[in-house]
N, C-alpha and C. Protein backbone atom coordinates (compact mmCIF):
# COMPACT_ATOMS: atom_id res chain seq x y z
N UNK A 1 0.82 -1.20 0.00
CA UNK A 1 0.00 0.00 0.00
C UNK A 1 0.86 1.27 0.00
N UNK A 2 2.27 1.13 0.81
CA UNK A 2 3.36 2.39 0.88
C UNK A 2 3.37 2.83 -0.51
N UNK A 3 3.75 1.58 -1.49
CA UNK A 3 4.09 1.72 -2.61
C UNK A 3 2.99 2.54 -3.67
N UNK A 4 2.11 1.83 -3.62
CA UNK A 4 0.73 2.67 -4.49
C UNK A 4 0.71 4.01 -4.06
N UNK A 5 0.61 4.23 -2.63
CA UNK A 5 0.45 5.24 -2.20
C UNK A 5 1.19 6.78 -2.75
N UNK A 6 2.55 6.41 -3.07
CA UNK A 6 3.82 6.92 -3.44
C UNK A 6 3.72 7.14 -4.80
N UNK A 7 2.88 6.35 -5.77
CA UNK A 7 2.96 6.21 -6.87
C UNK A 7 1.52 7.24 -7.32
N UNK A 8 0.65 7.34 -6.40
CA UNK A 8 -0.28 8.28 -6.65
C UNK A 8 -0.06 9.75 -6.14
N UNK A 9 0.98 9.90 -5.14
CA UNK A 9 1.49 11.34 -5.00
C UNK A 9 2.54 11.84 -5.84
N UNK A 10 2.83 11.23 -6.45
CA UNK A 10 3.90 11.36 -7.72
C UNK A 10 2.95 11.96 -8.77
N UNK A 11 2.15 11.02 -9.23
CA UNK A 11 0.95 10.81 -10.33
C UNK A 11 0.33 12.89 -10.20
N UNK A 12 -0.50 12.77 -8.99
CA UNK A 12 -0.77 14.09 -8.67
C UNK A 12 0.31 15.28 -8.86
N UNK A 13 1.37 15.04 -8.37
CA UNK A 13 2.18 16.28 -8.06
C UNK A 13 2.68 16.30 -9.90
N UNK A 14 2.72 15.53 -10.47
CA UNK A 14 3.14 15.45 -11.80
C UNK A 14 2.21 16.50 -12.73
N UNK A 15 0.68 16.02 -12.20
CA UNK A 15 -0.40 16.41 -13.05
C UNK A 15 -0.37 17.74 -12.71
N UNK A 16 -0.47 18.33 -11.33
CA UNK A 16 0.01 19.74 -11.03
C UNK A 16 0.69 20.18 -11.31
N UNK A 17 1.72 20.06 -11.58
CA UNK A 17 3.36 20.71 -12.37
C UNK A 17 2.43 20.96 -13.98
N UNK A 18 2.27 19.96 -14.85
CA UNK A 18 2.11 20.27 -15.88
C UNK A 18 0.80 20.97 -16.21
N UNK A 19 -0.10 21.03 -14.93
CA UNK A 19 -1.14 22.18 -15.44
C UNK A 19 -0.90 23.35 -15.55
N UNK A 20 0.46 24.18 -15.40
CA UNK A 20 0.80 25.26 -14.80
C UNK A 20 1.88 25.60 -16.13
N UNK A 21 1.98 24.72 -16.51
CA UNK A 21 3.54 24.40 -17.54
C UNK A 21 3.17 25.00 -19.15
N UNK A 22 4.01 25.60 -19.88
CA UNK A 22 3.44 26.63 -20.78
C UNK A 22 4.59 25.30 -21.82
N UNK A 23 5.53 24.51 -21.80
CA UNK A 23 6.38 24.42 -22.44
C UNK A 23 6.37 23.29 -23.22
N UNK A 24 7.03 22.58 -24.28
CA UNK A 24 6.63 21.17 -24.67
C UNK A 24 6.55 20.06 -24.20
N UNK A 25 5.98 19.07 -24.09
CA UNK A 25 5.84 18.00 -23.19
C UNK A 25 6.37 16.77 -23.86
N UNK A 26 6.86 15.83 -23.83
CA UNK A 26 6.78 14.37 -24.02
C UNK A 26 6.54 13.46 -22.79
N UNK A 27 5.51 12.66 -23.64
CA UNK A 27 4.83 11.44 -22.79
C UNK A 27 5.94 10.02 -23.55
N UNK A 28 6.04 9.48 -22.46
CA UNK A 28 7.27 8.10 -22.52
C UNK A 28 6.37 6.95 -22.31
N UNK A 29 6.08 6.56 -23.35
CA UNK A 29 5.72 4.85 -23.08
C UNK A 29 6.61 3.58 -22.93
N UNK A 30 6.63 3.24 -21.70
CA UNK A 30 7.66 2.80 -21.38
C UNK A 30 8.15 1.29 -22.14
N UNK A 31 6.86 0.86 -22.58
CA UNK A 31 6.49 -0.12 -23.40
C UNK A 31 7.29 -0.23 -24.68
N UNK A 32 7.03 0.98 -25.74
CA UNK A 32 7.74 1.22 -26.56
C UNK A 32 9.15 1.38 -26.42
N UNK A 33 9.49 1.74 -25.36
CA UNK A 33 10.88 2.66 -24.62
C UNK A 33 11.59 1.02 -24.81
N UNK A 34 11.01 -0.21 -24.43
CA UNK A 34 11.26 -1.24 -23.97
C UNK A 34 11.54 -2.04 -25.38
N UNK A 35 10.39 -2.06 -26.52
CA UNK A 35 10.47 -3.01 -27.20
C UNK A 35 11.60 -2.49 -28.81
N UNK A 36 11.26 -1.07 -28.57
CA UNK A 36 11.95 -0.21 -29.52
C UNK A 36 12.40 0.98 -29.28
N UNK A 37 13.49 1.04 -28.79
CA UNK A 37 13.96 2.38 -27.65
C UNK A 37 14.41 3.74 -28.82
N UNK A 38 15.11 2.92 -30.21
CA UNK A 38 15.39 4.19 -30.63
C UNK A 38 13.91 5.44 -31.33
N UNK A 39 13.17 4.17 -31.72
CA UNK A 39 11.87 4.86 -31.96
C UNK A 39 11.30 5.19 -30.89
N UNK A 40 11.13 5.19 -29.79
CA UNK A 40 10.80 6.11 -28.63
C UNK A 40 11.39 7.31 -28.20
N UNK A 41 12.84 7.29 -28.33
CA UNK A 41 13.56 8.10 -28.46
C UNK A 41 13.44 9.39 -29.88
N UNK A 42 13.18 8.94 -30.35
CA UNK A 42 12.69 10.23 -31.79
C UNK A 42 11.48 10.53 -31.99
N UNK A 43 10.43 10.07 -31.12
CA UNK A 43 9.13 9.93 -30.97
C UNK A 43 9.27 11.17 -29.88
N UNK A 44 10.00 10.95 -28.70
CA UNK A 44 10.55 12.11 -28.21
C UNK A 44 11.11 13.49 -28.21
N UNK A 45 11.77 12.88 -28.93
CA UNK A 45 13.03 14.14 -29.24
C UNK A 45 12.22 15.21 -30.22
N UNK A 46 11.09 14.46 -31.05
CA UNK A 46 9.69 14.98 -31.73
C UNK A 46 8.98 15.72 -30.92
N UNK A 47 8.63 14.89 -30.28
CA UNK A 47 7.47 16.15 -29.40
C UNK A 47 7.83 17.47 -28.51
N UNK A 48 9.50 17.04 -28.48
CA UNK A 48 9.79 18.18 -27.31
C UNK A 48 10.33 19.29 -28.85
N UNK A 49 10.02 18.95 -29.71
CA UNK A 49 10.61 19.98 -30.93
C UNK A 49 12.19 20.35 -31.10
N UNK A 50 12.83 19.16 -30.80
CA UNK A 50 14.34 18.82 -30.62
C UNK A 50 14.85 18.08 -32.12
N UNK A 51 16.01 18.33 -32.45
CA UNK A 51 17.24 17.63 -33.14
C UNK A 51 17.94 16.41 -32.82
N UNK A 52 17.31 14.96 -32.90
CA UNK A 52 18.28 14.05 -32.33
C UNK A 52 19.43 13.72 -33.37
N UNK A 53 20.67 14.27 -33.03
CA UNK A 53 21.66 14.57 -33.64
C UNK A 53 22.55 12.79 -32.84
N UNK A 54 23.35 12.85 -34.49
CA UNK A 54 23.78 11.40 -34.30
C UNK A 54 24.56 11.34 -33.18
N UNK A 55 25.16 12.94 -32.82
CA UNK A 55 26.34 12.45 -31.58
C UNK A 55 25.24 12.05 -30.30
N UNK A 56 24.26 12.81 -30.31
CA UNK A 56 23.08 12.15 -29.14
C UNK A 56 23.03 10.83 -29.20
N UNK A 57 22.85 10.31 -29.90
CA UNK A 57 22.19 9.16 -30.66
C UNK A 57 23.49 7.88 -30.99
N UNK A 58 24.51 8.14 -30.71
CA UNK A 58 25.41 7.06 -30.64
C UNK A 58 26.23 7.32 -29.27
N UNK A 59 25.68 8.61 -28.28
CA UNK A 59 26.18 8.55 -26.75
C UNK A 59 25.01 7.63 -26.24
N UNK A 60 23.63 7.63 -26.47
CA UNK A 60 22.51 6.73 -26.20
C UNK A 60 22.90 5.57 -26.40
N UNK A 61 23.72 4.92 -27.95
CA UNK A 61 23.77 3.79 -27.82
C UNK A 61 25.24 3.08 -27.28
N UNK A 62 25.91 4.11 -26.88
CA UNK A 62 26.95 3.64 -26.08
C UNK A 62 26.68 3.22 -24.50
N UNK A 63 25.83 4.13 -23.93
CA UNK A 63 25.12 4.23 -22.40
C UNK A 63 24.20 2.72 -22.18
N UNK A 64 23.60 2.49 -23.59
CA UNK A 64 22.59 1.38 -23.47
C UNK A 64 23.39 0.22 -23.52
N UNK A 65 24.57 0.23 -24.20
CA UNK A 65 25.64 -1.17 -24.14
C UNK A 65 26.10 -1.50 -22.87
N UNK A 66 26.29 -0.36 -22.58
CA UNK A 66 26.89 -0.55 -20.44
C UNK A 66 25.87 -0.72 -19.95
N UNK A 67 24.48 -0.28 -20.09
CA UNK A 67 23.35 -0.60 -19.26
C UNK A 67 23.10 -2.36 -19.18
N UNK A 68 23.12 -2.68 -20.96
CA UNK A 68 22.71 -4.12 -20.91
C UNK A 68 23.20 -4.95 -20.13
N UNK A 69 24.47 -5.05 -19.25
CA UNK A 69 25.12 -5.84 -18.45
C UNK A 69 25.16 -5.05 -16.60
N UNK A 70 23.94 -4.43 -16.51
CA UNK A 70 24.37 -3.64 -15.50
C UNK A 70 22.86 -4.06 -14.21
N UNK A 71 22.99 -3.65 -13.20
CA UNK A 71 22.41 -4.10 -12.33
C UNK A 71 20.86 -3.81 -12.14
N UNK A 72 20.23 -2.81 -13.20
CA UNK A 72 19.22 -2.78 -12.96
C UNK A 72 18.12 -3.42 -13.49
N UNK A 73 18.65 -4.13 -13.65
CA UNK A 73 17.75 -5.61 -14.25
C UNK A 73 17.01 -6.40 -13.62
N UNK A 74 17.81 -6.30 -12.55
CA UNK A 74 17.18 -6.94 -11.14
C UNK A 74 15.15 -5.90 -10.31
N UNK A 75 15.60 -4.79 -11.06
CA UNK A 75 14.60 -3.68 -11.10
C UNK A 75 12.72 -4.85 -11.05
N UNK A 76 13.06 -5.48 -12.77
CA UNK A 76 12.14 -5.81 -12.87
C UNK A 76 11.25 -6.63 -12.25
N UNK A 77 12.10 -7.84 -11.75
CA UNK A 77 12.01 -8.69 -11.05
C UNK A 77 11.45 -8.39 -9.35
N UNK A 78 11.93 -7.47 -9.12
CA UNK A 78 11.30 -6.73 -7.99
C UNK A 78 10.33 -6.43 -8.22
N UNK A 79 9.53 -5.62 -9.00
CA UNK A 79 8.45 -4.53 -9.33
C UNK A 79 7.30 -6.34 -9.02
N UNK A 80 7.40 -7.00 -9.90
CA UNK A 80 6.76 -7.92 -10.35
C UNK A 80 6.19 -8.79 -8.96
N UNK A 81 7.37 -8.98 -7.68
CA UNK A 81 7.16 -9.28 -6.76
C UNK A 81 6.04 -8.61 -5.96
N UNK A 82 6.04 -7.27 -5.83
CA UNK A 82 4.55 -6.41 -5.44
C UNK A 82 3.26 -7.24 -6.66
N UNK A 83 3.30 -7.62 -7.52
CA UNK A 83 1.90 -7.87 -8.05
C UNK A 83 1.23 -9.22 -7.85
């Protein structure tokens, strides 16, 4: 219940920030983020009315090579344990 709880004062304080917010937004599906990251990523870099310039775009896929072997993997496996 800590957890939900935490996850709906986030949710709120989020929705308040951006009612107030004059500036571009991107929404992250984490889904997509997951099954096809670079198309989420320009799906992004789209909505915020940005340039994903290749040096962005091959520091991303350098960051994601060290990620693939890195500890937060264990992330998921947790989350899953709450359901």
């Amino acid at each position: 219940s800590e957890w939900q709880r935490k996850l709906a004062l986030r949710q709120r304080r989020i929705d308040a920030a951006l009612e107030v917010f004059q500036g571009p937004v991107a929404r992250v599906d984490f889904a997509r983020l997951d099954a096809d990251w670079h198309g989420e990523i320009r799906h992004i870099y789209h909505a915020l009315g940005l340039e994903l310039s290749a040096s962005a775009l091959s520091a991303m896929e350098r960051e994601m090579g060290r990620a693939a072997n890195g500890t937060h993997h264990t992330h998921r496996a947790q989350i899953a344990e709450f359901s």
